[in-house]
Protein backbone atom coordinates (compact mmCIF):
# COMPACT_ATOMS: atom_id res chain seq x y z
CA UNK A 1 -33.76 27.00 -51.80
CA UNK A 2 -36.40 27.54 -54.02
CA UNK A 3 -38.16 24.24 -56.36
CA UNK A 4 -37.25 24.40 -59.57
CA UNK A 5 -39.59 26.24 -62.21
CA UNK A 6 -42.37 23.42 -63.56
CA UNK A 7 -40.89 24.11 -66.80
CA UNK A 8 -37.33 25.25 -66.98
CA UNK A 9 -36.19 23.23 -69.56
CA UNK A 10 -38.99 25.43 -72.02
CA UNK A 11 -37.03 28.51 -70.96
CA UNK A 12 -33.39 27.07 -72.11
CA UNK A 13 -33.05 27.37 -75.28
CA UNK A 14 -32.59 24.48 -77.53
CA UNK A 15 -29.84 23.96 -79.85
CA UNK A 16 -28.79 25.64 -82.86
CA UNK A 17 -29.98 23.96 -86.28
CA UNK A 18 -26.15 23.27 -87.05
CA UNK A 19 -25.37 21.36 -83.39
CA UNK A 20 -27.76 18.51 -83.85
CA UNK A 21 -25.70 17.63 -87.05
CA UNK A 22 -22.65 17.51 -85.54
CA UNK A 23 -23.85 14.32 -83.52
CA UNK A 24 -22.38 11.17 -85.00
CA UNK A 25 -24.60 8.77 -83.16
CA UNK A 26 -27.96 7.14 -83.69
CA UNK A 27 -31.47 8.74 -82.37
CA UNK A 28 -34.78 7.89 -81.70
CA UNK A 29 -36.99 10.53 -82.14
CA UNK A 30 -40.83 10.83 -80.82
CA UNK A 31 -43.70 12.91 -81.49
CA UNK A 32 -47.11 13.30 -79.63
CA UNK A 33 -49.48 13.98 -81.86
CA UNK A 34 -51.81 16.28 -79.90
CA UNK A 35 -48.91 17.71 -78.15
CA UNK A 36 -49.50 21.47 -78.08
CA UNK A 37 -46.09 22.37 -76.28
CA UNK A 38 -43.84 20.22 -78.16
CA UNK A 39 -45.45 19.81 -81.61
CA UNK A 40 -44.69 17.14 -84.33
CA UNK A 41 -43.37 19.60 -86.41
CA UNK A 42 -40.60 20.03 -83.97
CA UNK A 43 -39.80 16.11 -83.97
CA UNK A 44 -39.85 16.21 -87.68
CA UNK A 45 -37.34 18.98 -87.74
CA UNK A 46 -35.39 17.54 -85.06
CA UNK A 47 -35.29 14.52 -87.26
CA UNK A 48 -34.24 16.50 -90.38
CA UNK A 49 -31.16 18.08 -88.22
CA UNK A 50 -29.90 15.01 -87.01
CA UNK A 51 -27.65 12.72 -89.07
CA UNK A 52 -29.21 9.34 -88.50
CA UNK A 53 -32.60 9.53 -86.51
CA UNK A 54 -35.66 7.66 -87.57
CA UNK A 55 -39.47 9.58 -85.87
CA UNK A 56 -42.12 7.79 -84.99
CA UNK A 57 -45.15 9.18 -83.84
CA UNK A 58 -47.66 7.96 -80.95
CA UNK A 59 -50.78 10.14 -78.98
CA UNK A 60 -50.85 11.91 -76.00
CA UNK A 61 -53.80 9.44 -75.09
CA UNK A 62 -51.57 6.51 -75.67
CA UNK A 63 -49.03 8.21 -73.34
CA UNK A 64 -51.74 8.59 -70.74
CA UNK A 65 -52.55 5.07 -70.85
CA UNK A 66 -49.38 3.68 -70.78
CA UNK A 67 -46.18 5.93 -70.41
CA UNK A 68 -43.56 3.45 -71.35
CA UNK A 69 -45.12 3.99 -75.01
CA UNK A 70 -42.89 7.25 -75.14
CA UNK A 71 -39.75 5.03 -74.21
CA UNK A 72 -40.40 2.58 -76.38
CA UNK A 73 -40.80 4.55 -79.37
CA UNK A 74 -37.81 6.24 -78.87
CA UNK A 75 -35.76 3.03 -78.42
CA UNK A 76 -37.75 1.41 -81.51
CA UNK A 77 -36.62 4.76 -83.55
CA UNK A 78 -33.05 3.87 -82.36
CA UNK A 79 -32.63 0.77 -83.16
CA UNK A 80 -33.79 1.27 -86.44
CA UNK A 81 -31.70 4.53 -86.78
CA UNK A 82 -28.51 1.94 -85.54
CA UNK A 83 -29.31 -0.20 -88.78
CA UNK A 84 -29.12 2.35 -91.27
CA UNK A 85 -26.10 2.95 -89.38
C-alpha cells in the first residue's frame, strides 16, 4: 500500500461557506502570518463563517521555535470564543 500523498488534505476540498455556520460550538482559529499555503486571509474568512470563533495570529518563526505556540493559540481563541458564548 502506497504512503499517503504529503499533502492530501490540500487536495480535499474544504467546506462550503454555508457549512462552517451551521456549527453551534466555539472555535479557535489561527493564522501564520508568513504562511504561503494557508494564508491569513483564509483564517480571517474562516473566522467570518463561523458563528462564534475568535483569530489570533502568531509567525511561522514562532512555530519553528516552539510548535505548541499553534496549540495554544487555538485553545486561547477558544476559550475566549466559549465566553462570548
Amino acid at each position: 500500500m502506497a504512503p499517503p500523498p504529503r499533502y492530501a488534505a490540500a487536495a480535499e476540498p474544504g467546506p462550503t461557506d454555508g457549512e462552517p455556520a451551521g456549527l453551534g460550538v466555539p472555535a479557535g482559529v489561527v493564522a501564520l502570518s508568513g504562511d504561503p499555503l494557508h494564508p491569513p486571509a483564509e483564517a480571517r474568512r474562516w473566522r467570518a463563517l463561523l458563528p462564534v470563533a475568535v483569530l489570533h495570529t502568531t509567525t511561522l518563526d514562532a512555530l519553528g521555535a516552539d510548535p505548541a505556540v499553534l496549540g495554544r493559540a487555538a485553545v486561547l481563541g477558544w476559550l475566549q470564543a466559549s465566553a462570548r458564548g
